[in-house]
Every structure is written in structure tokens, then in C-alpha cells.
Protein backbone atom coordinates (compact mmCIF):
# COMPACT_ATOMS: atom_id res chain seq x y z
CA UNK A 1 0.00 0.00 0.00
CA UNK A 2 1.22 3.44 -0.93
CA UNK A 3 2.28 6.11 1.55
CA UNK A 4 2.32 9.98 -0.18
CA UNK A 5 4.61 12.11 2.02
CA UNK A 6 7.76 13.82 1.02
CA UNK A 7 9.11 13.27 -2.30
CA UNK A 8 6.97 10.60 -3.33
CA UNK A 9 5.16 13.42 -5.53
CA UNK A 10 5.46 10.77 -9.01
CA UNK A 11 3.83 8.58 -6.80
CA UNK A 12 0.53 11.28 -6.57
CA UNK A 13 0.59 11.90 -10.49
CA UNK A 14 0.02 8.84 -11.33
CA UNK A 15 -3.10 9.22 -10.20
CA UNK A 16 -3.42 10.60 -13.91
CA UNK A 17 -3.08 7.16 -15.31
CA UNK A 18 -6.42 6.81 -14.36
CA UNK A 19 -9.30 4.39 -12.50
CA UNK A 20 -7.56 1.02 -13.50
CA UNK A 21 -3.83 1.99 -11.49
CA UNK A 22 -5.74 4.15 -8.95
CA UNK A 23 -7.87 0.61 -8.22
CA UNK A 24 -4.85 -1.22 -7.72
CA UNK A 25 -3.08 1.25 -6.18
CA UNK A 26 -5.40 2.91 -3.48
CA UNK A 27 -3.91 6.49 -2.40
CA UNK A 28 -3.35 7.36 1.47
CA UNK A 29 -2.89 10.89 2.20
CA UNK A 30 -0.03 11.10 5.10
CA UNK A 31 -2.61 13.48 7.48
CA UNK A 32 -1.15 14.62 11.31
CA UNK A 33 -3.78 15.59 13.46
CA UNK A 34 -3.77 18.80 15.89
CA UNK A 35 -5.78 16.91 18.60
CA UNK A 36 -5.85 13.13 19.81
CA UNK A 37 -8.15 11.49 17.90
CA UNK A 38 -9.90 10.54 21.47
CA UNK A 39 -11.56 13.82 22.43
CA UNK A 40 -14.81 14.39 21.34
CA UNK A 41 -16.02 17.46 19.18
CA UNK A 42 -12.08 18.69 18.67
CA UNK A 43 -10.04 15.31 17.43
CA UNK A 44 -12.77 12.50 16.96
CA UNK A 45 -14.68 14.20 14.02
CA UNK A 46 -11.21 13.26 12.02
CA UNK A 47 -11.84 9.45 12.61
CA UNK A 48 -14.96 9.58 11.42
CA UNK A 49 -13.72 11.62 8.68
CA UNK A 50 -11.12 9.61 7.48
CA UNK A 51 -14.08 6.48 7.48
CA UNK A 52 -16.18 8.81 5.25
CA UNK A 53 -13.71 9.14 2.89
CA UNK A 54 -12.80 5.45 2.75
CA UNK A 55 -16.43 4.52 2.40
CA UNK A 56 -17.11 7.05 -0.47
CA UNK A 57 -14.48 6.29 -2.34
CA UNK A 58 -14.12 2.48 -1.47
CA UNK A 59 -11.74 1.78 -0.45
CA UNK A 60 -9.62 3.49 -2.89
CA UNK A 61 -8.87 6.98 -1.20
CA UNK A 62 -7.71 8.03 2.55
CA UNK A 63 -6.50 9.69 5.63
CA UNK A 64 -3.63 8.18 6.79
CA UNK A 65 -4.04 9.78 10.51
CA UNK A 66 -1.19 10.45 12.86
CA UNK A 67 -1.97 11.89 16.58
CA UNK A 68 0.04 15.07 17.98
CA UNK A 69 3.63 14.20 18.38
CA UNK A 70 3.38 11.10 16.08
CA UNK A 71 6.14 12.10 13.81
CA UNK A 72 4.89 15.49 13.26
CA UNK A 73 4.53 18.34 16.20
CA UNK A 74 1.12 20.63 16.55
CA UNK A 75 3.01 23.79 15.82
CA UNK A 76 4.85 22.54 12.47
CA UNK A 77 1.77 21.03 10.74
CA UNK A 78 1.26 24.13 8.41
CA UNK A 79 4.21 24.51 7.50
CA UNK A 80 4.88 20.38 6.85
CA UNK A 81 1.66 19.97 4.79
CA UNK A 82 3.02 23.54 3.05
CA UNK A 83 6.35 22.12 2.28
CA UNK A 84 5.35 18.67 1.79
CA UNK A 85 6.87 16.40 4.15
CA UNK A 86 3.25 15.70 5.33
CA UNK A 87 0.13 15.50 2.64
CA UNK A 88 -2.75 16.51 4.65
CA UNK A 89 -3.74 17.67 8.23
CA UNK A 90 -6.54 17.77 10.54
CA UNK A 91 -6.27 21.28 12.53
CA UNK A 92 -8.23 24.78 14.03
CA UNK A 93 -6.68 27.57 12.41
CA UNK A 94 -6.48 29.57 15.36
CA UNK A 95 -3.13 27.70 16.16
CA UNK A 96 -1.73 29.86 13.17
CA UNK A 97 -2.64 33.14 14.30
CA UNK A 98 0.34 34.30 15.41
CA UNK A 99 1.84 33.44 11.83
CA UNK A 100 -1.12 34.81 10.15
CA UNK A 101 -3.21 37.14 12.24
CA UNK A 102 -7.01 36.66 10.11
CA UNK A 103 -6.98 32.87 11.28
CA UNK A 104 -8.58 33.45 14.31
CA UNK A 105 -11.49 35.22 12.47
CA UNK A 106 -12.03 31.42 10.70
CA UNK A 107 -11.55 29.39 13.63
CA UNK A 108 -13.75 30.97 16.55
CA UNK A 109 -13.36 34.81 17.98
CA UNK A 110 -14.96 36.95 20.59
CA UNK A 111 -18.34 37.52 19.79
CA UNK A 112 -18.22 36.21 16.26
CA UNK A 113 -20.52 33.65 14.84
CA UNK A 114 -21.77 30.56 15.88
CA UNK A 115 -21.96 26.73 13.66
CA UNK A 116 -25.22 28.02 11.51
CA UNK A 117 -23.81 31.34 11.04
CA UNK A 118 -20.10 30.10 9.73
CA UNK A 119 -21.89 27.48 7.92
CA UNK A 120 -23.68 30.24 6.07
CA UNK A 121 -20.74 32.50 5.46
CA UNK A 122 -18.93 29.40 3.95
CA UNK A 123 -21.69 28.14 1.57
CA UNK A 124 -23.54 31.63 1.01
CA UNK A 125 -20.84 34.16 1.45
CA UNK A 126 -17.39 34.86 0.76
CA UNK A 127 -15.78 32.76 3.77
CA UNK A 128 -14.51 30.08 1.64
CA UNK A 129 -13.24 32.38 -0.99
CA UNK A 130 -11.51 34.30 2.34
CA UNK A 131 -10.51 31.54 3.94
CA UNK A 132 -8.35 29.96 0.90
CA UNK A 133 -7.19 33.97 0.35
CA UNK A 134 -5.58 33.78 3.62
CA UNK A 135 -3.38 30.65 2.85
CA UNK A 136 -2.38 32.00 -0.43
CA UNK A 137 -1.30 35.16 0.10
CA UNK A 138 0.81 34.38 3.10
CA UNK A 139 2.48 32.00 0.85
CA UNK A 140 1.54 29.20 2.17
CA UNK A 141 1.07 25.68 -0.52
CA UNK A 142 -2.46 24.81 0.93
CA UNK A 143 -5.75 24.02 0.01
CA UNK A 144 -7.98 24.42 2.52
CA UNK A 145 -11.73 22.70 3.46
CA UNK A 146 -13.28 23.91 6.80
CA UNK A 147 -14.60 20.65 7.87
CA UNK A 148 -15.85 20.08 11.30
CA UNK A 149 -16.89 21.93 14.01
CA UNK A 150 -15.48 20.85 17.59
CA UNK A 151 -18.25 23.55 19.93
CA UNK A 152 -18.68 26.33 21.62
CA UNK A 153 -16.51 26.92 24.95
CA UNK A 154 -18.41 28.53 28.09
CA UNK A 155 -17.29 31.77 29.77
CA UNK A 156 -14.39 29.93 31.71
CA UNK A 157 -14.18 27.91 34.89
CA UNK A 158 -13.76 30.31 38.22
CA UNK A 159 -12.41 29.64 41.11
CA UNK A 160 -13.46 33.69 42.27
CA UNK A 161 -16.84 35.04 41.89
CA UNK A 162 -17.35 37.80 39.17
CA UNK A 163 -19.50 40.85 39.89
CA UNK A 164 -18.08 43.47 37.81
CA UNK A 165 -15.50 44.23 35.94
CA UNK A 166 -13.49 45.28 38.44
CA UNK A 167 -12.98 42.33 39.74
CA UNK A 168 -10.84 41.52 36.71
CA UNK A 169 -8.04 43.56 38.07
CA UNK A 170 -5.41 41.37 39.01
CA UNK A 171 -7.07 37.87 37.93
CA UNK A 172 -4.96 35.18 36.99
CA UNK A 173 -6.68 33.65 33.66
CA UNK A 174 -5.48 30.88 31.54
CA UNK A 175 -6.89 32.63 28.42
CA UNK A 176 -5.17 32.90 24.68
CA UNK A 177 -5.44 33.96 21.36
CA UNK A 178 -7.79 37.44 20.71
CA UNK A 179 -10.05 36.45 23.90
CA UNK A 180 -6.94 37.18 26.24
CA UNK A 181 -6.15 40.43 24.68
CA UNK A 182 -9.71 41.24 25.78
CA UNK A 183 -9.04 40.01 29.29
CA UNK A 184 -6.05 41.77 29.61
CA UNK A 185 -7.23 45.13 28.70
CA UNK A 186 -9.87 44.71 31.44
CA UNK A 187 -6.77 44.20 33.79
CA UNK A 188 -6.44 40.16 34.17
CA UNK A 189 -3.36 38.25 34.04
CA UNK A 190 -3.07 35.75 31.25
CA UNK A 191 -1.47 32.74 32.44
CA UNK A 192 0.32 30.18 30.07
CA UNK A 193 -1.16 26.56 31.13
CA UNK A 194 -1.16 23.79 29.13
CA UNK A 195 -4.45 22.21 29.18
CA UNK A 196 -3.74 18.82 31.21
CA UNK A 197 -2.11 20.99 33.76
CA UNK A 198 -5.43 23.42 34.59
CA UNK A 199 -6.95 21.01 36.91
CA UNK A 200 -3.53 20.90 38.77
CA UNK A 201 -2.78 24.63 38.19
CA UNK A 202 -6.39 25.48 40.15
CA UNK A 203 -5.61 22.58 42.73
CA UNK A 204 -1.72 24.48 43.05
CA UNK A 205 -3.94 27.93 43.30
CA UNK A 206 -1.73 28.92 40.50
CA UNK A 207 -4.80 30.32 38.35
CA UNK A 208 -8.14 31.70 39.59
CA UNK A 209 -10.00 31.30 36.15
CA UNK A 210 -9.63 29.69 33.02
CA UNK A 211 -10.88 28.56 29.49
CA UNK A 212 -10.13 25.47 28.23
CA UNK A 213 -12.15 23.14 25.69
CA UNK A 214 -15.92 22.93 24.92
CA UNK A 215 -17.61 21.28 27.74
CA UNK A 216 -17.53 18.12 26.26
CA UNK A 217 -13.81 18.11 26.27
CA UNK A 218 -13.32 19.78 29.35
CA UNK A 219 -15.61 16.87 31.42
CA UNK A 220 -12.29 14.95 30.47
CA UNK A 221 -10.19 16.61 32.43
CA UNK A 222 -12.33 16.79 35.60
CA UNK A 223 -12.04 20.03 36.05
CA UNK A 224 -15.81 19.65 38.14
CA UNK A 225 -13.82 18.04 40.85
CA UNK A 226 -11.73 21.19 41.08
CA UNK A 227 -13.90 23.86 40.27
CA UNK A 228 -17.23 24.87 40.60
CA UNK A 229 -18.55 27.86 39.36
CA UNK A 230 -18.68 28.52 35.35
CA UNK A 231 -19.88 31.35 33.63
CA UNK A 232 -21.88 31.88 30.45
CA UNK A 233 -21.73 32.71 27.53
CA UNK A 234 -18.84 31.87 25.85
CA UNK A 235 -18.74 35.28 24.10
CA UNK A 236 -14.62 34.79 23.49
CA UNK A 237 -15.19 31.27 21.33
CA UNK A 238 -18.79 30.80 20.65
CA UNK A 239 -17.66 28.06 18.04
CA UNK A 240 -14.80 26.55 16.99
CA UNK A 241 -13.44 25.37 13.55
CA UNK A 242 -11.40 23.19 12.59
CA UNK A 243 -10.23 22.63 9.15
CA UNK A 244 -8.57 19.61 6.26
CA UNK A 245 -5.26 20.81 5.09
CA UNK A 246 -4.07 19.69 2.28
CA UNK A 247 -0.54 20.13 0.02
CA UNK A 248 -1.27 22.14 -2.88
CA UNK A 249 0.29 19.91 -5.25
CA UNK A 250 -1.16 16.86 -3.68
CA UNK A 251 -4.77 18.50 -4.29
CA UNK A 252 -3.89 19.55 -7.69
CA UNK A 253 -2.64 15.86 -8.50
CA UNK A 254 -6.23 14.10 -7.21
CA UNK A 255 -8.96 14.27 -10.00
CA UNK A 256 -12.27 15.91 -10.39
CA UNK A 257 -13.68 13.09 -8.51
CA UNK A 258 -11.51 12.97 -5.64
CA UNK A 259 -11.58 16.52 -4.83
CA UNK A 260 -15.50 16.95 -5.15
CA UNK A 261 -15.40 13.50 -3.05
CA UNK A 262 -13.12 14.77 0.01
CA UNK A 263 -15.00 18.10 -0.69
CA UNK A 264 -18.27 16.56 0.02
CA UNK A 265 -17.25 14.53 3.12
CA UNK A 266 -16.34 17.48 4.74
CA UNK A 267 -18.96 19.52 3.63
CA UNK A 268 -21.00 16.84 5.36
CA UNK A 269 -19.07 16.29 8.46
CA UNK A 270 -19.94 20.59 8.72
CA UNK A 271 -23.40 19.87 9.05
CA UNK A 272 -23.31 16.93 10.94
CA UNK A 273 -21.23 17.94 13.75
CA UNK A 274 -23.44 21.11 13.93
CA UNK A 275 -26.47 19.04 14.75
CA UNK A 276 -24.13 16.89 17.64
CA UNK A 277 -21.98 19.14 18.80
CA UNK A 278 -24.46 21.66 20.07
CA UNK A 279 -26.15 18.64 22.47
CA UNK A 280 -22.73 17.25 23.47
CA UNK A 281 -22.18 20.35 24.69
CA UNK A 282 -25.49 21.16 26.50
CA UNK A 283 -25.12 17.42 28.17
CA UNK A 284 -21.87 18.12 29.54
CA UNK A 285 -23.64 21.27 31.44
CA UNK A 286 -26.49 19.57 32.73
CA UNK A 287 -23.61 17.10 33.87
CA UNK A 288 -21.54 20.15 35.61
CA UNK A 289 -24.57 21.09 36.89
CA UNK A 290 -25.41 17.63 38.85
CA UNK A 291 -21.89 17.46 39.86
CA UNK A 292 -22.54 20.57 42.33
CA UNK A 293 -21.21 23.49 39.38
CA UNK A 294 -22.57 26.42 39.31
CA UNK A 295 -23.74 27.74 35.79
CA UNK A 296 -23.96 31.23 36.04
CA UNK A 297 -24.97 34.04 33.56
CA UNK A 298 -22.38 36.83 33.28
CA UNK A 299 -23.67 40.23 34.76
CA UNK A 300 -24.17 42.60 32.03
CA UNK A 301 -21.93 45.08 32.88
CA UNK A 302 -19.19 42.28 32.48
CA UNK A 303 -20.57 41.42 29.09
CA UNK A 304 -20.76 44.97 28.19
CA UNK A 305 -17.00 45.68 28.95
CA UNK A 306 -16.15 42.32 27.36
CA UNK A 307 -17.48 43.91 23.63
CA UNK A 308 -16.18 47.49 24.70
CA UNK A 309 -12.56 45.93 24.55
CA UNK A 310 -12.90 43.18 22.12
CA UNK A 311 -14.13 47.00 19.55
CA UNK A 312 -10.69 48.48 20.57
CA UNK A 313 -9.07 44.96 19.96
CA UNK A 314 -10.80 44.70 16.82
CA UNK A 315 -10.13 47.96 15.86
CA UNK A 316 -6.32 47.80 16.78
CA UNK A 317 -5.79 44.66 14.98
CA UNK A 318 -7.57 45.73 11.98
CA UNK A 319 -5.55 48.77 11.47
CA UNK A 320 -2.22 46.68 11.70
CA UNK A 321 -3.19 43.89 9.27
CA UNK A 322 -5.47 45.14 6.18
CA UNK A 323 -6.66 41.17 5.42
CA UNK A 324 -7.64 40.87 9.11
CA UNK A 325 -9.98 44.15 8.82
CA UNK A 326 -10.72 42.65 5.16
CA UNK A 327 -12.09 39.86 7.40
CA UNK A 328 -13.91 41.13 9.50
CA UNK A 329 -15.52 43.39 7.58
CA UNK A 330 -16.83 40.93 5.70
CA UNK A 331 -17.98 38.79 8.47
CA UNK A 332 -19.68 41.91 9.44
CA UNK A 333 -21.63 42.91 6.50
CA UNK A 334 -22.82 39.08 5.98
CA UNK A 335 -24.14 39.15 9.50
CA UNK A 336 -25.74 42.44 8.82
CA UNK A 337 -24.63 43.81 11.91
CA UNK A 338 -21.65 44.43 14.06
CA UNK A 339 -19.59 41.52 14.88
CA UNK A 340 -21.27 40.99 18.09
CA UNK A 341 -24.13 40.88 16.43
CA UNK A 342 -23.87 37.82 14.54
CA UNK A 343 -25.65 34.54 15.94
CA UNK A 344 -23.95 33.35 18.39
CA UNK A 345 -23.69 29.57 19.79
CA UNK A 346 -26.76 28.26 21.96
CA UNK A 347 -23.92 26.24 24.19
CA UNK A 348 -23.53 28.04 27.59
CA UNK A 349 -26.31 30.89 26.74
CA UNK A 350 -27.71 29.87 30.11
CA UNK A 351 -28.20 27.39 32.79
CA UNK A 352 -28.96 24.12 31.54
């Protein structure tokens, strides 16, 4: 069985020699995957991915997964499925922001939309055209397929009751990405924590908040034996993406067939994880909640301050990177509305 990956590009174009070799020669596409393919919502949705493409094609077309650190490390995926040395991976593209600032805006941001609205900016607006934009012009080989979608996170766990925004002054938060810039401007600490130390760090009283995974995730690390208030909404991550990578020779090298074939399976593995995701989610609450956590709604002041700063972030952002505010814009204008306008994830918009 042939293995694509690394110079074995002759291997790809003969694809070209058509169904006869391509039946006796089924292709596996060499794919590293950002998450283990055990947690639900963020890594599973690959495995079922790869078995969609298998079926569809039978038998005769593939993702050849590999889990974090299996050869290829989280951080270098981009740039190993850019250059080559990997054919495909399985990844949220908020992991490149700080390579290319506008891939937060596709993977999950504060206030932006939630499943149905992304869905709709994919399909009906100019989000795929953006999204494939992005990769291109920052030089990077990729085709990319938004393909699953792993949830929306709550507010954060909190160890500290939150009244006002005051009482962000001084808080430790494990927060990231454009959600801790919005944090930090309301005086909180951002804490780096890697997310099977949080339980630990809140045990250590090393942290006093945090946000880690949808709730589905996060009941895996047990962070309700720790913790045991949460607050909602999510407005920092009301969804996340996650998206197929794929070498842009490899892609250019599969047929019409193929590509409308892994185009479809993701396409469908969109809308299917939109109808499961947003119940996983709402189960793991109702779960919290019977384990003694506290669900609580965010006071409005709070919420308020949260889109006062995440207007300057925007704002600030925008005016350093013209394809971020190109972005956003256009995110904003589908929406009809202000960012924080859009539709925004059901997950954590109240107590369960």
C-alpha cells in the first residue's frame, strides 16, 4: 500500500493514469492531526472523517491519521503539509494566528458567529473564498476545506466570583489567542497553562479562572472536581473550527472526482457535527450542573465591557493587518450587523 509524504510526488501523479492503477493502487494521504483522535467534538470528528472518505471512495482513497507528536509536532503542521513532508492535516486555524493574524477570524473569535452562522458565510458568502485567500497570500502551498466543528466553549471555569469588571483587576486567567487580549485590557493576568495541567494549576492555586475546551472536552479533564462555578456565555469562542489541510500539489494531483469526493465529506461532516456538537455540549452542562457546578450568567456590565474591549481589539488589529480588517468586515456585512451581532452559539447561553 502506498504512503504519499515527502518526495513521493510521481507517486501522486500517477493518479493521472487513471481508475484502472488508482484501483490497484489505493492512495493514502499522510494526514497529522492537531488533537488526539480521542476527544470528542475537537479530534474524533477526524476518525470519522477519514471512514467517510474510505467509504465514499471504497476503499480506494484516505487519511492516513497520525496523533500530535506522532512524527509530526502541533506547531509545524502548516508549514509540513506547506512544504510537503506531510500530505494533509486535521487542525483549528487559530493555532496559526500568530503566523497569520485573520486565522482566528475562521476558527472561533470573541463575539463572532456561531456553527449556523459560519456554515452560512462558507456556503452563502465569501468565507470560503476568504478563507483559501488567507493561505495564499501568506504563501503558504495549501488548500484548505473547513470541515468540522469541535463547539462552543463557556465563559471559563472560576475559582473567584465575578461581579463586575473590576474584579478583573489582578485575575490570573489561563486565556489565549484574541479572547486574552480582551481580558487583559480589562486588567487580568493571562497565564500560560497547558491544558492537562489546569486542573492541577487550580488545585496548586496557580490560576483563579480559566478557558479550556468545549464542555464536552473539558468533562475529560475533571475540572468539576476542582472547580465549581462557570460562567456563560462563551462570548470569546462561541464556536470553533477546525479545518482539512491539504498540500497544494497533492490536491492539484487528485482528480475531479476525488476533490468533489473529500469536498463533500467534509462539507457533510460541517453539518453533521453542527447538529451533535451543540447537544454534546449542553449534556456536559447539565452534567456540571449535577456534579454541584454552578452555571452562572455573566452580569451585564461584564458582558458589556467584554465587547467594549474586544471593539478596541478589533479595531487595533484591523488597522495593523489590512486582510484581518478585510475579514472582518466581511464577516460583518454578511451578519448584517456588528460583529457581536452575529448569531452566536446556543452552548452556555444559560443554565442548563
Amino acid at each position: 500500500m502506498r504512503r504519499c509524504g515527502g518526495p513521493i510526488l510521481a507517486a501522486l501523479f500517477s493518479l493521472a493514469a487513471g481508475p484502472a492503477a488508482n484501483a490497484a493502487d489505493p492512495l493514502r494521504l499522510v494526514t497529522p492531526t492537531i488533537y488526539g483522535t480521542h476527544l470528542p467534538g475537537l479530534g474524533q470528528p477526524a476518525t470519522s472523517l477519514a471512514k467517510r472518505i474510505q467509504k465514499l471512495s471504497a476503499g480506494q482513497l484516505g487519511l492516513d491519521l497520525r496523533q500530535p507528536g506522532q512524527g509530526t509536532e502541533t506547531k509545524d503542521i502548516l508549514d509540513q503539509v506547506s512544504g510537503g513532508s506531510a500530505d494533509a492535516g486535521f487542525s483549528a486555524p487559530s493555532f496559526w494566528a500568530a503566523k497569520i493574524p485573520a486565522a482566528a477570524l475562521f476558527s472561533g473569535f470573541p463575539f463572532g458567529p456561531d456553527a449556523k452562522g459560519y456554515v452560512d458565510w462558507f456556503q452563502a458568502g465569501n468565507g470560503r473564498k476568504l478563507y483559501q485567500k488567507m493561505y495564499d497570500q501568506a504563501g503558504y502551498k495549501i488548500h484548505v476545506i473547513p470541515c468540522t466543528f469541535g463547539g462552543g466553549e463557556t465563559g471559563g471555569w472560576f475559582a473567584k466570583v465575578i461581579n463586575s469588571k473590576a474584579d478583573f483587576e489582578g485575575l490570573r486567567m489561563r486565556i489565549f489567542g484574541l479572547g486574552g487580549r480582551v481580558m487583559a485590557r480589562l486588567g487580568a493576568k493571562t497565564v500560560v497553562v497547558p491544558g492537562g495541567a489546569v486542573a492541577a494549576a487550580f488545585e496548586k492555586n496557580q490560576i483563579d479562572a480559566a478557558e479550556l475546551y468545549p464542555p464536552s472536552v473539558d468533562q475529560r479533564q475533571n475540572l468539576q472536581g476542582k472547580v465549581k462555578l462557570i460562567y456563560v456565555p462563551g462570548w470569546h469562542q462561541p464556536e470553533t473550527v477546525l479545518e482539512l489541510l491539504i498540500n497544494k500539489d497533492r490536491w492539484n494531483a487528485l482528480d475531479d472526482q476525488q476533490q468533489a469526493l473529500i469536498e463533500t465529506a467534509c462539507e457533510a461532516m460541517l453539518l453533521e457535527t453542527l447538529a451533535e456538537s451543540g447537544r454534546a455540549q449542553k449534556k456536559a452542562l447539565a452534567d456540571f450542573a449535577r456534579d454541584g457546578v454552578r452555571i452562572a450568567p455573566w452580569p451585564d456590565e461584564v458582558l458589556t465591557a467584554f465587547r467594549e474591549a474586544w471593539a478596541e481589539v478589533a479595531q487595533e488589529e484591523s488597522g495593523k493587518d489590512p486582510f484581518f480588517k478585510e475579514v472582518l468586515d466581511d464577516l460583518t456585512q454578511f451578519g448584517k450587523g456588528e460583529a457581536g451581532a452575529l448569531p452566536q452559539a446556543s452552548v452556555g447561553g444559560g443554565e442548563p
